[in-house]
N, C-alpha and C. Protein backbone atom coordinates (compact mmCIF):
# COMPACT_ATOMS: atom_id res chain seq x y z
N UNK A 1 3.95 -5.68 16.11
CA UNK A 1 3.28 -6.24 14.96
C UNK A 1 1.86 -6.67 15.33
N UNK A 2 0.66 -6.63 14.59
CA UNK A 2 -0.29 -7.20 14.34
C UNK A 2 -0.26 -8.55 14.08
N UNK A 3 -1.62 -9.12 14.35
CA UNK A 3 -1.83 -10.79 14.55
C UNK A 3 -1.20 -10.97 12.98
N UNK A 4 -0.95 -12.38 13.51
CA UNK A 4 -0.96 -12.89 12.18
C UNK A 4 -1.24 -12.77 11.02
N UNK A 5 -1.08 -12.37 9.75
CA UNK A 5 -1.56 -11.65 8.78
C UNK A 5 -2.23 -13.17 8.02
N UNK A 6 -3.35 -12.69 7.60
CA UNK A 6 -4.38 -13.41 6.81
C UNK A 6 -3.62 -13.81 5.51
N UNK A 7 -3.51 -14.97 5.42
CA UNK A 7 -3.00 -15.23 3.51
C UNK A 7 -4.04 -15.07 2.50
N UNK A 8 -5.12 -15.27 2.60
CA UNK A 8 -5.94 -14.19 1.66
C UNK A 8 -5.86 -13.21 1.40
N UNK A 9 -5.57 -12.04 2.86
CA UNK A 9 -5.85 -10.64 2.69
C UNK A 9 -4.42 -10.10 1.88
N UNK A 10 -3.21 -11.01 2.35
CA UNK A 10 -2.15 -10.50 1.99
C UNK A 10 -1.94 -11.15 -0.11
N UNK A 11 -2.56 -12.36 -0.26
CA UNK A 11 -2.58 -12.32 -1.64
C UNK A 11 -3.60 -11.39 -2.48
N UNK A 12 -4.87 -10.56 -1.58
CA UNK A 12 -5.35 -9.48 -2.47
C UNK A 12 -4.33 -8.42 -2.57
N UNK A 13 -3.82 -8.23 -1.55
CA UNK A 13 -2.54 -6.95 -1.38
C UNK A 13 -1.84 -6.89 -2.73
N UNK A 14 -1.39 -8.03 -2.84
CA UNK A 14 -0.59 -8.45 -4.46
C UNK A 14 -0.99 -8.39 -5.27
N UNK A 15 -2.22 -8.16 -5.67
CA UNK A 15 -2.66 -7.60 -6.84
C UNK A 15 -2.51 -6.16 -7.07
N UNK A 16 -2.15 -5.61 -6.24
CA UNK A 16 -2.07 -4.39 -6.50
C UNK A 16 -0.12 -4.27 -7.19
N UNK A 17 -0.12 -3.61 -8.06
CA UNK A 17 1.12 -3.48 -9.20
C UNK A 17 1.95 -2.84 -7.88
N UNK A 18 3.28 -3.31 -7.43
CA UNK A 18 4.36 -2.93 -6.91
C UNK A 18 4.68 -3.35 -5.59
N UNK A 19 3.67 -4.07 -5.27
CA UNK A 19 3.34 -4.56 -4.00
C UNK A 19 3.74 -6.09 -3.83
N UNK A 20 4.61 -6.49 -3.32
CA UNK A 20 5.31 -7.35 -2.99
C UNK A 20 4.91 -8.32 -1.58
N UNK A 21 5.82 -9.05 -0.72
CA UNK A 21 5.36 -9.90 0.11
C UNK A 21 5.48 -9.35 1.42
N UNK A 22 6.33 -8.26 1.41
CA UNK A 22 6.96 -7.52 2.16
C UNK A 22 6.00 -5.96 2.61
N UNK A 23 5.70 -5.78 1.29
CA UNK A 23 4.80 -4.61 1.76
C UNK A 23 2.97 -4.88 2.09
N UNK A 24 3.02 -6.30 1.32
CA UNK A 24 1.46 -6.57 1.68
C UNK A 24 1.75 -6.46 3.28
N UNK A 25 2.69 -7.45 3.98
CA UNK A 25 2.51 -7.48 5.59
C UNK A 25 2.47 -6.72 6.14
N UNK A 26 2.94 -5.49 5.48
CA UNK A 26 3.22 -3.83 6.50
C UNK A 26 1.39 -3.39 6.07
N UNK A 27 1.43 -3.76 4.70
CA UNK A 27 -0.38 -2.78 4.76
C UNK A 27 -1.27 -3.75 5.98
N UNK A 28 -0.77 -4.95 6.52
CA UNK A 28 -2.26 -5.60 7.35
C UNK A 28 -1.69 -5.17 8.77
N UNK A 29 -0.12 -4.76 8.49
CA UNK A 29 0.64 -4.23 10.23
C UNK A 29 -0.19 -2.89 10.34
N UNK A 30 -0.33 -2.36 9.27
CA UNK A 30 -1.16 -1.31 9.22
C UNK A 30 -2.50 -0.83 9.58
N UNK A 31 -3.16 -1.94 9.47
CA UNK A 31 -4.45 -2.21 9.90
C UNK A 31 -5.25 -2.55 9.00
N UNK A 32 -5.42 -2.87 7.66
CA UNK A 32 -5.75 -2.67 6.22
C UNK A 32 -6.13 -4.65 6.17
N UNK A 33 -7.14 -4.62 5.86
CA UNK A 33 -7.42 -6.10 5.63
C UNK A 33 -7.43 -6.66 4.11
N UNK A 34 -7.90 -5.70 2.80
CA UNK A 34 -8.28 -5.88 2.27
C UNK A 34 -8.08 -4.96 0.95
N UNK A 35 -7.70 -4.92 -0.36
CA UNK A 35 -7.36 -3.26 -1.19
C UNK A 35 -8.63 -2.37 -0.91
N UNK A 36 -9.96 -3.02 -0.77
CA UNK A 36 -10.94 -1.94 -0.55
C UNK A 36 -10.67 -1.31 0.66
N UNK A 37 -10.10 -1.22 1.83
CA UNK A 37 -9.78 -0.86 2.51
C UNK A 37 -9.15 0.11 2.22
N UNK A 38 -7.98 0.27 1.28
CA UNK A 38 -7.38 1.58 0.62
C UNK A 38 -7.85 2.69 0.28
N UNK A 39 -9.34 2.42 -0.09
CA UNK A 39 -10.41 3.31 -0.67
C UNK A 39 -10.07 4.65 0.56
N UNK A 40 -10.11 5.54 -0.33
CA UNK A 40 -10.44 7.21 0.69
C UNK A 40 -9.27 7.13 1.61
N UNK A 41 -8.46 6.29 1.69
CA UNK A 41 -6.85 6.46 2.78
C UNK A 41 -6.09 7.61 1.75
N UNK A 42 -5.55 8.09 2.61
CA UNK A 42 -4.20 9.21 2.27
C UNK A 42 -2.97 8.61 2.76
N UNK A 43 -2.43 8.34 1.12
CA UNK A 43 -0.92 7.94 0.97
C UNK A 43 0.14 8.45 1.91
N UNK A 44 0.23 9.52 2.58
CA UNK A 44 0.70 10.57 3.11
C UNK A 44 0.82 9.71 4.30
N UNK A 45 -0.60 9.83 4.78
CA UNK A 45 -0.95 8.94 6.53
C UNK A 45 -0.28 7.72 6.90
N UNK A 46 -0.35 7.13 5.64
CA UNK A 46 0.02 5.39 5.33
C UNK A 46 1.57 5.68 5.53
N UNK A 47 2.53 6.40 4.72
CA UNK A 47 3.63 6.65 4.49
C UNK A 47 4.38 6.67 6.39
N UNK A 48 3.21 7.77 6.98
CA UNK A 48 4.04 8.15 7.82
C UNK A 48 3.92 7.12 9.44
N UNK A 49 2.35 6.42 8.82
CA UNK A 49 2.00 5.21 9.65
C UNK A 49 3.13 4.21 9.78
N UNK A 50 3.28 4.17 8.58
CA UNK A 50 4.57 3.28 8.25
C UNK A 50 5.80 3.40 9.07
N UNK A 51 6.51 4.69 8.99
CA UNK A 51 7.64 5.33 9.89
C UNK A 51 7.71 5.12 10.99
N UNK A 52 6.25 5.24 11.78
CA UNK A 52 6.47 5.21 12.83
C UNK A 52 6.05 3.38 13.24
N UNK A 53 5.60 2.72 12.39
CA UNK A 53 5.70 1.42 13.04
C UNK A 53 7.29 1.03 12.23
N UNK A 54 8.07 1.06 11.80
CA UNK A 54 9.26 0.85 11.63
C UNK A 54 10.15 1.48 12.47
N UNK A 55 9.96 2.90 12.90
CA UNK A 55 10.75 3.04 13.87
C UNK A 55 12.30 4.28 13.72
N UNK A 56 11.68 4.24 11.92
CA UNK A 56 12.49 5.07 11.69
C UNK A 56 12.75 5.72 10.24
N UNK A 57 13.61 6.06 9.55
CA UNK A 57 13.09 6.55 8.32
C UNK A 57 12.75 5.57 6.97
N UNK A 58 12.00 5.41 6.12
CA UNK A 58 11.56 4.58 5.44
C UNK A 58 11.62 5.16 3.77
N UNK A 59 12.28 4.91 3.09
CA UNK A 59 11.90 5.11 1.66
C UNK A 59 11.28 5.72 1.22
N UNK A 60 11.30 6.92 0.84
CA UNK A 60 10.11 7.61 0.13
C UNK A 60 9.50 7.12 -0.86
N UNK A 61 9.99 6.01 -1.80
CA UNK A 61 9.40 4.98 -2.65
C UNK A 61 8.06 4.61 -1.90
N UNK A 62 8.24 4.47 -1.05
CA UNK A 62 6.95 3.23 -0.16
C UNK A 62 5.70 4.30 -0.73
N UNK A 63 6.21 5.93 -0.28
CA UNK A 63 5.25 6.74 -0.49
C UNK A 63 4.39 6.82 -2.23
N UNK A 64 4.99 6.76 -3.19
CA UNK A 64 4.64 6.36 -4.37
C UNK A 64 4.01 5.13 -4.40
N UNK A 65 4.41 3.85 -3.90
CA UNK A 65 3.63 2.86 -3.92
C UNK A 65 2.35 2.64 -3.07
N UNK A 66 2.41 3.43 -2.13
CA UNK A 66 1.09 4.13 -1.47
C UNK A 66 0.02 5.23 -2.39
N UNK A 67 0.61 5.63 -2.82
CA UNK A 67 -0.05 6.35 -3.91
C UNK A 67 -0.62 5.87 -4.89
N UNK A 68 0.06 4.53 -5.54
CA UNK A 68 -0.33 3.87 -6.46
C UNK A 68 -1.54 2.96 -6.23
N UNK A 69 -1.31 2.36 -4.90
CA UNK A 69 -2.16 1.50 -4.35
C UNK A 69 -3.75 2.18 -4.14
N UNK A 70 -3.75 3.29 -3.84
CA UNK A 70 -4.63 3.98 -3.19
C UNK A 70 -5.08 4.47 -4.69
N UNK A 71 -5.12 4.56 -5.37
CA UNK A 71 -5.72 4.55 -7.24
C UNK A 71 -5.81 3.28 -7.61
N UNK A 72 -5.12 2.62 -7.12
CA UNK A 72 -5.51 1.23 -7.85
C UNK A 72 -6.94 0.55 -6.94
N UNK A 73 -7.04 0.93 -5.80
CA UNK A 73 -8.28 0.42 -4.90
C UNK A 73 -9.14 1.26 -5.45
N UNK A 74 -8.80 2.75 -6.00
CA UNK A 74 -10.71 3.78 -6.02
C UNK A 74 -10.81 3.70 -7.53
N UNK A 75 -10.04 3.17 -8.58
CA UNK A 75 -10.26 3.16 -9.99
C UNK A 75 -10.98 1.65 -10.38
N UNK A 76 -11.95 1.53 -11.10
CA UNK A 76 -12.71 1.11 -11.54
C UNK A 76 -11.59 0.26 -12.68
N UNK A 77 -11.57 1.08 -13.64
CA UNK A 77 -10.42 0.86 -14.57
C UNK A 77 -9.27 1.84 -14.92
N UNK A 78 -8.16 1.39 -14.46
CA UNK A 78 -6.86 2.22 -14.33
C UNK A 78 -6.09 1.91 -15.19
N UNK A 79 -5.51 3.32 -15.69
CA UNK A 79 -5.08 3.62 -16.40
C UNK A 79 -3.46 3.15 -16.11
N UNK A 80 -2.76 1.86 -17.19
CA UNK A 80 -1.65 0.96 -16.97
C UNK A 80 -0.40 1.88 -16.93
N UNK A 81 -0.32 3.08 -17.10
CA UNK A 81 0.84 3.90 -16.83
C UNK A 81 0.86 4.38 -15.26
N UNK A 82 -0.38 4.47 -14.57
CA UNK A 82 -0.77 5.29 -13.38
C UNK A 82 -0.32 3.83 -12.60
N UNK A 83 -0.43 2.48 -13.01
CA UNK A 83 0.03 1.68 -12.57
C UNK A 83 1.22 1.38 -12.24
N UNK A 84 2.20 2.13 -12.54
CA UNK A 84 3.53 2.15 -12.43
C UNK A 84 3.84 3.16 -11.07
N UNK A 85 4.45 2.62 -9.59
CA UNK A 85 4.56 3.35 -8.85
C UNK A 85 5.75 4.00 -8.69
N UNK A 86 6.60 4.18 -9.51
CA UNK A 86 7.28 5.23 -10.27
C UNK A 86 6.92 6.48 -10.85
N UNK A 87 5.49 6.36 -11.65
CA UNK A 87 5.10 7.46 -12.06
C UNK A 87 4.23 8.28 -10.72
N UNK A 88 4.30 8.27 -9.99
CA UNK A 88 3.71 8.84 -8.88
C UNK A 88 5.10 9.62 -7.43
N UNK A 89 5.85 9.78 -8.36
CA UNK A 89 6.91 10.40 -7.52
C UNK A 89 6.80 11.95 -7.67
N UNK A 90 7.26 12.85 -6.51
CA UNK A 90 6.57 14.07 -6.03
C UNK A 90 6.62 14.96 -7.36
């Protein structure tokens, strides 16, 4: 694990729709300080970043909510259905 996770960085995390307390800590285990940080990341990378700091197989959900996140950091104004990280399944 990474230092201590910032309670700022991890209550911007939460603004992002699907993102919980649990996955903010994995995006700063991740290396991610901040949602602008999301900007230009590939959901894909994150997904599999993920795997391998867990250790083993992980939810393909996570991958949708990676997806979601990563539109919700480069959209200006997003569209409240694209907000749903459900609608972003393969």
């Amino acid at each position: 694990m990474s230092a201590i996770p910032d309670p700022q960085a991890l209550k911007d995390f939460r603004r992002i729709p699907g993102v919980g307390k649990k996955t903010a800590v994995v995006l700063w285990d991740l290396g991610l300080r901040s949602v602008s940080d999301l900007r230009g990341r590939d959901p894909e990378t994150l997904y599999a970043a993920m795997e391998t700091l867990a250790g083993c197989h992980v939810d393909r959900c996570m991958l949708y909510v990676y997806r979601c996140a990563v539109y919700f950091a480069e959209t200006v104004d997003p569209d409240p259905e694209r907000l749903k990280w459900w609608n972003w399944k393969d």
